[in-house]
C-alpha atoms as a PDB file:
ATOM      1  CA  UNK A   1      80.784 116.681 104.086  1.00  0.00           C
ATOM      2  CA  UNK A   2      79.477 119.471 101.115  1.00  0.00           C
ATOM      3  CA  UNK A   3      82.636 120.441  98.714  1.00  0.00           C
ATOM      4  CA  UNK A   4      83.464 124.190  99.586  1.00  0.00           C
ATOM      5  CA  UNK A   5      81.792 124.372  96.093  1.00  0.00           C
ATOM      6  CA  UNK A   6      78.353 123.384  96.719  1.00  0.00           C
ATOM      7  CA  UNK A   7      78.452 125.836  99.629  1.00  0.00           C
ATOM      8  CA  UNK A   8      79.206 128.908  97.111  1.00  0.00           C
ATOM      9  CA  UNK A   9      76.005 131.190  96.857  1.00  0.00           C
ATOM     10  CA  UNK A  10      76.103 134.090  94.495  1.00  0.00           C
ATOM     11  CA  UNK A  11      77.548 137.307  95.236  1.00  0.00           C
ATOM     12  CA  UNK A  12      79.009 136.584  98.610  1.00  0.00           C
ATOM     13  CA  UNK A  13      82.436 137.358  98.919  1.00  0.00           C
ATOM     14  CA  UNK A  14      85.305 135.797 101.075  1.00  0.00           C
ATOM     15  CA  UNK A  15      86.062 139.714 101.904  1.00  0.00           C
ATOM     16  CA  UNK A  16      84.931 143.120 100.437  1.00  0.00           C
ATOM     17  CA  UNK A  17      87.489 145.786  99.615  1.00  0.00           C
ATOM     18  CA  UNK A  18      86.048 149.672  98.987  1.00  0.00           C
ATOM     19  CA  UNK A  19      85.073 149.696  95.649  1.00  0.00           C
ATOM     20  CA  UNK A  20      85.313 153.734  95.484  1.00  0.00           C
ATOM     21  CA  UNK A  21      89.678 152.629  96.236  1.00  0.00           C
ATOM     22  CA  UNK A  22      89.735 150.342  93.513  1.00  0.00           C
ATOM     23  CA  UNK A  23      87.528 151.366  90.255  1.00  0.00           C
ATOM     24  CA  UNK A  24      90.176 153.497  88.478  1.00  0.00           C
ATOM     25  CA  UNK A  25      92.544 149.584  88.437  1.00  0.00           C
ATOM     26  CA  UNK A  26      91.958 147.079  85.821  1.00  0.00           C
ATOM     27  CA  UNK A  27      93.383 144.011  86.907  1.00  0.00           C
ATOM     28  CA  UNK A  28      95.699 143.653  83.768  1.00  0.00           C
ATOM     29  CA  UNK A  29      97.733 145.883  84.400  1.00  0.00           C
ATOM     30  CA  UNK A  30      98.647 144.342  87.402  1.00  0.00           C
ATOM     31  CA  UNK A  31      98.719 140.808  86.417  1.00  0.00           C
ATOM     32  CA  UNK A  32     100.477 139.113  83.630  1.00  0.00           C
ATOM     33  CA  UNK A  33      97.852 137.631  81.422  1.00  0.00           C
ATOM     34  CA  UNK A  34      98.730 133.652  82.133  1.00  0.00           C
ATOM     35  CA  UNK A  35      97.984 134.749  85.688  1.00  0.00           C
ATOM     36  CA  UNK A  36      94.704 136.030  85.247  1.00  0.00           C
ATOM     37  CA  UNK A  37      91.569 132.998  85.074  1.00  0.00           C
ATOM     38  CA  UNK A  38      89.463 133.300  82.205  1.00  0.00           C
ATOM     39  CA  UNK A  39      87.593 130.481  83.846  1.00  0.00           C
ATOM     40  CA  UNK A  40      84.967 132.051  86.435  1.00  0.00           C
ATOM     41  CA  UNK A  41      83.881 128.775  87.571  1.00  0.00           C
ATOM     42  CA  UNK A  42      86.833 127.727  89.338  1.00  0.00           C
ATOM     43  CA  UNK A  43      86.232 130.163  91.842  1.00  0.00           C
ATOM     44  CA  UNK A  44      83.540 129.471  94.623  1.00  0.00           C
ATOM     45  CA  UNK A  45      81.888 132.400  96.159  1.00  0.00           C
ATOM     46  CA  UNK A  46      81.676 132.307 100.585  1.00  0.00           C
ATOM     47  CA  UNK A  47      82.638 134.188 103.106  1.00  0.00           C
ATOM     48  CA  UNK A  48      85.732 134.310 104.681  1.00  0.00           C
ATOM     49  CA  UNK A  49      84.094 132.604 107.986  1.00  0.00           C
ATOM     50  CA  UNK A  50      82.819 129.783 105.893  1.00  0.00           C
ATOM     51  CA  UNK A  51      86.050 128.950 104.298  1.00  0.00           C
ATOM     52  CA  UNK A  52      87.336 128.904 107.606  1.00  0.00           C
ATOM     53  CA  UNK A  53      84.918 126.813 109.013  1.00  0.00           C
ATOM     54  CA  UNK A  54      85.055 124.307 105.951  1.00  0.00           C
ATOM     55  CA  UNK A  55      88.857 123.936 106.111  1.00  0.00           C
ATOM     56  CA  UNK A  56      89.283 123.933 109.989  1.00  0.00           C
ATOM     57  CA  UNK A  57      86.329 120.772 109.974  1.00  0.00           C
ATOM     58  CA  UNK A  58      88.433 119.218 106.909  1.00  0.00           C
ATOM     59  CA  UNK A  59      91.221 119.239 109.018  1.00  0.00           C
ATOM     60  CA  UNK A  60      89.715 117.515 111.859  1.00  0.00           C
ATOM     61  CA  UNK A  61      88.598 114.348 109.422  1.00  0.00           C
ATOM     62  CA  UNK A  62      92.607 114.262 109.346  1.00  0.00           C
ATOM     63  CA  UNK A  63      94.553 111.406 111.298  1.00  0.00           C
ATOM     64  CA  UNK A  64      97.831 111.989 112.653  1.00  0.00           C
ATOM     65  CA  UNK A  65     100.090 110.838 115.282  1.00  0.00           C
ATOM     66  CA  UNK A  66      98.200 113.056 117.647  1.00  0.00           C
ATOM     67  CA  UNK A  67      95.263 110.435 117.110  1.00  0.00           C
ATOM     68  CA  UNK A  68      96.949 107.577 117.000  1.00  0.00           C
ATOM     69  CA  UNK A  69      99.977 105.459 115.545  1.00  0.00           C
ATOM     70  CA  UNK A  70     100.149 104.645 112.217  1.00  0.00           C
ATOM     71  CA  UNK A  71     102.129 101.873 111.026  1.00  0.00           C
ATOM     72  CA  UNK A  72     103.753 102.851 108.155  1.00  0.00           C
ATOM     73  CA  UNK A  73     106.013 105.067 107.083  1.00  0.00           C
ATOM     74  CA  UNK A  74     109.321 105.814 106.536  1.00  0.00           C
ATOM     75  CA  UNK A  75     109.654 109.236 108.435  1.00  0.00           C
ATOM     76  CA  UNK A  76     106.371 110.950 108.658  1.00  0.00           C
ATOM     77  CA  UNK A  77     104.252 109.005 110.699  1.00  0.00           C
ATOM     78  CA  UNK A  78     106.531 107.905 113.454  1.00  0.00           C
ATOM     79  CA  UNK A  79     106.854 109.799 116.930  1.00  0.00           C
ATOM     80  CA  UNK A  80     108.578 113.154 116.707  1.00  0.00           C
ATOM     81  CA  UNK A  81     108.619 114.721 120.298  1.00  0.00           C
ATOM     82  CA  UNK A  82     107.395 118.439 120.087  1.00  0.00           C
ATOM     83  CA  UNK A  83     110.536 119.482 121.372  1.00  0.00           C
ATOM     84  CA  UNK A  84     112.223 118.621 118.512  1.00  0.00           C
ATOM     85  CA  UNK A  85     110.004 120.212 116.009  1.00  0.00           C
ATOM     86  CA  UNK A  86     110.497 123.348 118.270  1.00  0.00           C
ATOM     87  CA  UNK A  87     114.368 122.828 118.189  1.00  0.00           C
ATOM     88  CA  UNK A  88     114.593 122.062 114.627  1.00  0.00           C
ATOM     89  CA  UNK A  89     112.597 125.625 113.926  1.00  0.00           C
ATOM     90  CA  UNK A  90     114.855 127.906 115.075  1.00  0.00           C
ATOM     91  CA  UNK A  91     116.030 130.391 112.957  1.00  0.00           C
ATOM     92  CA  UNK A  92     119.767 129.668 113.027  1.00  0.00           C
ATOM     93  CA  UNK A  93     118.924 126.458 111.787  1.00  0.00           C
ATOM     94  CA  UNK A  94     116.127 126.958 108.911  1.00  0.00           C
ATOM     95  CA  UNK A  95     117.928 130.127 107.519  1.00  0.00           C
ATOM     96  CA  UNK A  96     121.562 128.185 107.320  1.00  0.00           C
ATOM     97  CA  UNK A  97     122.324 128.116 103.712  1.00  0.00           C
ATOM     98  CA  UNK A  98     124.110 124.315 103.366  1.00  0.00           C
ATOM     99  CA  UNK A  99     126.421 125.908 101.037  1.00  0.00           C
ATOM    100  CA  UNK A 100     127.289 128.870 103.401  1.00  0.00           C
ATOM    101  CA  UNK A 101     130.777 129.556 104.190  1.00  0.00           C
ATOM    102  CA  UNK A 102     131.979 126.423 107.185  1.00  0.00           C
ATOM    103  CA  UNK A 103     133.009 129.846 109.702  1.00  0.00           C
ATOM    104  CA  UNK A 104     129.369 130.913 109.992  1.00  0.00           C
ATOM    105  CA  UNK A 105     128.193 127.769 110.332  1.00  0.00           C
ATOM    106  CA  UNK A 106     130.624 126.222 113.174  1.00  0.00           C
ATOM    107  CA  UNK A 107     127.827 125.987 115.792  1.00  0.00           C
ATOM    108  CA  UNK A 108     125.516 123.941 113.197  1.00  0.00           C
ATOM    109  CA  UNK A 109     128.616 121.493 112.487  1.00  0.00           C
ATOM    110  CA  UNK A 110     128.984 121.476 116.102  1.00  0.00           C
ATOM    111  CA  UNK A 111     125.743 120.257 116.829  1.00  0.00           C
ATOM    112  CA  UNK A 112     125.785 117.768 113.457  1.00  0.00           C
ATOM    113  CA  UNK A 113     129.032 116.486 114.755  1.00  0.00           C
ATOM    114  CA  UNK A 114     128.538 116.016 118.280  1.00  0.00           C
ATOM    115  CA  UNK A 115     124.740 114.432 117.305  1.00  0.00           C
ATOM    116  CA  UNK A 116     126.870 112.032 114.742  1.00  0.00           C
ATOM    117  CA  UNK A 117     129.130 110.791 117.589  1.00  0.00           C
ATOM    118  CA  UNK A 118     125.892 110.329 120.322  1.00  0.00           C
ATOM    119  CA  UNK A 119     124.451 107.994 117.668  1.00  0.00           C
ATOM    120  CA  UNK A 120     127.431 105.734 116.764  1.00  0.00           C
ATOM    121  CA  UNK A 121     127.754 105.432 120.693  1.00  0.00           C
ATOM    122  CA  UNK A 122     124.397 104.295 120.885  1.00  0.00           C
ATOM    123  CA  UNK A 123     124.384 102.103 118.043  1.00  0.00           C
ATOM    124  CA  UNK A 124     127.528 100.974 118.498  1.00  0.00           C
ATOM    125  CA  UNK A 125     128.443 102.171 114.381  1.00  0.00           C
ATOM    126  CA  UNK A 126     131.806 103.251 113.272  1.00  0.00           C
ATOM    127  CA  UNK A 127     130.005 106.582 111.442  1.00  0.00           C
ATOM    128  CA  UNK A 128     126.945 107.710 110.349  1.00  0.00           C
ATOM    129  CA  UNK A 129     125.578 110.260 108.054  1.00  0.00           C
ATOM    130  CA  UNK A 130     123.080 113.568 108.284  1.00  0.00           C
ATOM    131  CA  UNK A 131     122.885 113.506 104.414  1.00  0.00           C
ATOM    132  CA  UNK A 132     119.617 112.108 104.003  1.00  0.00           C
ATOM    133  CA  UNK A 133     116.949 114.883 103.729  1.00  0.00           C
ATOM    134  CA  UNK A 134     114.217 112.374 104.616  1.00  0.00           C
ATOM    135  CA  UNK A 135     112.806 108.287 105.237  1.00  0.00           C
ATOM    136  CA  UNK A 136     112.659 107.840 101.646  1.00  0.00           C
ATOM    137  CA  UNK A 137     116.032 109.328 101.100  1.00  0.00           C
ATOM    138  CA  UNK A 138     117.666 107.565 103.989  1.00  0.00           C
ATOM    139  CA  UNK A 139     116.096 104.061 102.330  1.00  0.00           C
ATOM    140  CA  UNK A 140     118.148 105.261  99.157  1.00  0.00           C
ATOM    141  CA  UNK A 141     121.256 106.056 100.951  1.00  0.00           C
ATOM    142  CA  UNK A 142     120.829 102.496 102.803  1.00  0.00           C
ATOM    143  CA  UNK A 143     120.311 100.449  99.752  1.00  0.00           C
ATOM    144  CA  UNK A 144     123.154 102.321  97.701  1.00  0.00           C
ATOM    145  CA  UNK A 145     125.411 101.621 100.924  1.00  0.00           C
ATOM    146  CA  UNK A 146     124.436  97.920 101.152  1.00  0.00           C
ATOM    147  CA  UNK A 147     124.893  97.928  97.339  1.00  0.00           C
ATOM    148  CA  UNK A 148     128.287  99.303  97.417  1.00  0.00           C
ATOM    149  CA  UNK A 149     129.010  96.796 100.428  1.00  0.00           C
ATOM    150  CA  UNK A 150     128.456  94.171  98.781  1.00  0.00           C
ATOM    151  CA  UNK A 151     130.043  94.518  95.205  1.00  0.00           C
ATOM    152  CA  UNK A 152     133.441  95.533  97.230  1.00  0.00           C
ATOM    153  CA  UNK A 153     133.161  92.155  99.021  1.00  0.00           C
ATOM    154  CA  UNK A 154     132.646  90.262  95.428  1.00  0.00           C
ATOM    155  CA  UNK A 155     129.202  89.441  96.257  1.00  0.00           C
ATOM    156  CA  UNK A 156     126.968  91.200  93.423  1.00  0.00           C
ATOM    157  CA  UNK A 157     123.249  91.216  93.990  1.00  0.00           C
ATOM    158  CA  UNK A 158     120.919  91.879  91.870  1.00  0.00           C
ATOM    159  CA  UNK A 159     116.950  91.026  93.594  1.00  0.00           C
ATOM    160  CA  UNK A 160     116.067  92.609  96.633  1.00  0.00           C
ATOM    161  CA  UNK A 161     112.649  90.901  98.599  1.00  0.00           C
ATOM    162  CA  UNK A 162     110.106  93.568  99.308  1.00  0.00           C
ATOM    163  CA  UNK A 163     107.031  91.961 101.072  1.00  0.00           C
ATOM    164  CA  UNK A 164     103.644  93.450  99.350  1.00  0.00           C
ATOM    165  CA  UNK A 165     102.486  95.330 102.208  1.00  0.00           C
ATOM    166  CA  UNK A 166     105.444  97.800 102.221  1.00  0.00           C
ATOM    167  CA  UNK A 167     105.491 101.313 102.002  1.00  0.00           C
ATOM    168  CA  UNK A 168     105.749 102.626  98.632  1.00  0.00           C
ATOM    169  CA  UNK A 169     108.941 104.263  98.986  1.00  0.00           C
ATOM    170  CA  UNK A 170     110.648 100.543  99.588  1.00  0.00           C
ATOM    171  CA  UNK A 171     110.205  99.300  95.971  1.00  0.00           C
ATOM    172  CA  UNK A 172     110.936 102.552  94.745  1.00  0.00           C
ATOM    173  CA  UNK A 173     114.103 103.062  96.573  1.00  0.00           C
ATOM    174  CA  UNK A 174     115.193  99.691  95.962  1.00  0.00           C
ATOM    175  CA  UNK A 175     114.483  99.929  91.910  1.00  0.00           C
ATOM    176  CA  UNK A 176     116.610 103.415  92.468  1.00  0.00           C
ATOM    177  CA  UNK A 177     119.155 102.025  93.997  1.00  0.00           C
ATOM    178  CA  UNK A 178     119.624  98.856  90.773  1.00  0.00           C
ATOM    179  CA  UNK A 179     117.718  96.131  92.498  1.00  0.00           C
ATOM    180  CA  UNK A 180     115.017  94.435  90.301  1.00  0.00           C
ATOM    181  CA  UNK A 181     112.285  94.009  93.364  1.00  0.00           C
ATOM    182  CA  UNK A 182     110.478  90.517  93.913  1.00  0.00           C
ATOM    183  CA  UNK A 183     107.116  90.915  95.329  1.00  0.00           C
ATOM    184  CA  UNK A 184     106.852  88.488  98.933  1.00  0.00           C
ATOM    185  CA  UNK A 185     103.061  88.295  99.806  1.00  0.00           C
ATOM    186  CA  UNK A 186     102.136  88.454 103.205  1.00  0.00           C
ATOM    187  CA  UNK A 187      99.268  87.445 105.424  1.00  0.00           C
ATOM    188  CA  UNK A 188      96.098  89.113 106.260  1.00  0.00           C
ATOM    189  CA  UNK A 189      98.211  90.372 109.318  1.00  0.00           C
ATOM    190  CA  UNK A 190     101.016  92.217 107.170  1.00  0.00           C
ATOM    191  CA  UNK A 191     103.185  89.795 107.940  1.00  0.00           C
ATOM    192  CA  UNK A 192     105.363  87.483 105.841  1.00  0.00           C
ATOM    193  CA  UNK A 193     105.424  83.771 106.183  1.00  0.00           C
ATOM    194  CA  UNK A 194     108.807  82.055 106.771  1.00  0.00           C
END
């Protein structure tokens, strides 16, 4: 597939505004000048149905869950049921400021709470925890809990085993958390050999 680039011809624009509206404005006054290109070549020249086109075929070259499982990941490329997408979009949700006063938020920590206690019935945990803003941040929160388990119970450890086809969050997270990692290879399968 042709970079949008080598699909730039000159003199075609993405969209044409009325010159006649426009010639008494000089674009710095407008614009700071660290805002204005003084390189012309970074911009392409095609029309606004072209960049359309380019971007909407780029986007099918994409694979996704839609296509197919993927599997690895820590939070992205596992199931999400559209529902939930839909539910977590609402507005009382996305426009809750987390440091908003806890009366204006009582229907949030209603649904946090009773969500908490559905999961340590299911799981069959004392607690859990909503803190975790994503996979790689709930593989923090894991390690630093294990950590913290184990150094109140006297048993320091310092290596944690990370097989070599892991995401690359694991190691990260791991060398976050104070564990020096030790690379376990694995077969041609992904797997690791006991």
């Amino acid at each position: 597939m042709k970079l949008i680039f080598e699909k730039s011809v000159k003199g075609r624009d993405g969209y044409s505004l009325p010159q006649d509206l426009f010639d008494d404005i000089k674009i710095e006054e407008c614009l700071p000048e660290y805002a204005i290109s003084k390189d012309k070549k970074l911009l392409c020249e095609v029309s606004e149905v072209d960049v359309i086109r380019h971007f909407t075929k780029l986007s099918k070259l994409n694979y996704g869950l839609d296509d197919g499982i993927y599997p690895l990941g820590s939070c992205t490329m596992k199931y999400n049921p559209k529902i939930n997408e839909k539910l977590a979009s609402l507005s009382n949700f996305i426009y809750a400021h987390p440091l908003a006063p806890e009366n204006t938020v009582q229907g949030c920590l209603e649904i946090a709470y009773d969500l908490n206690k559905l999961l340590c019935e299911i799981t069959g945990m004392d607690e859990y925890t909503m803190a975790p803003a994503a996979g790689a941040h709930g593989e923090l929160a894991g390690i630093l809990i294990m950590r913290k388990y184990f150094v109140d119970h006297g048993d320091v450890r310092h290596k944690m085993l990370i097989p070599d086809s892991a995401h690359g969050t694991n190691p990260a997270s791991a060398a976050m958390g104070g564990f020096q990692c030790v690379e376990v290879k694995s077969n041609e399968k992904g797997r690791i050999q006991a």
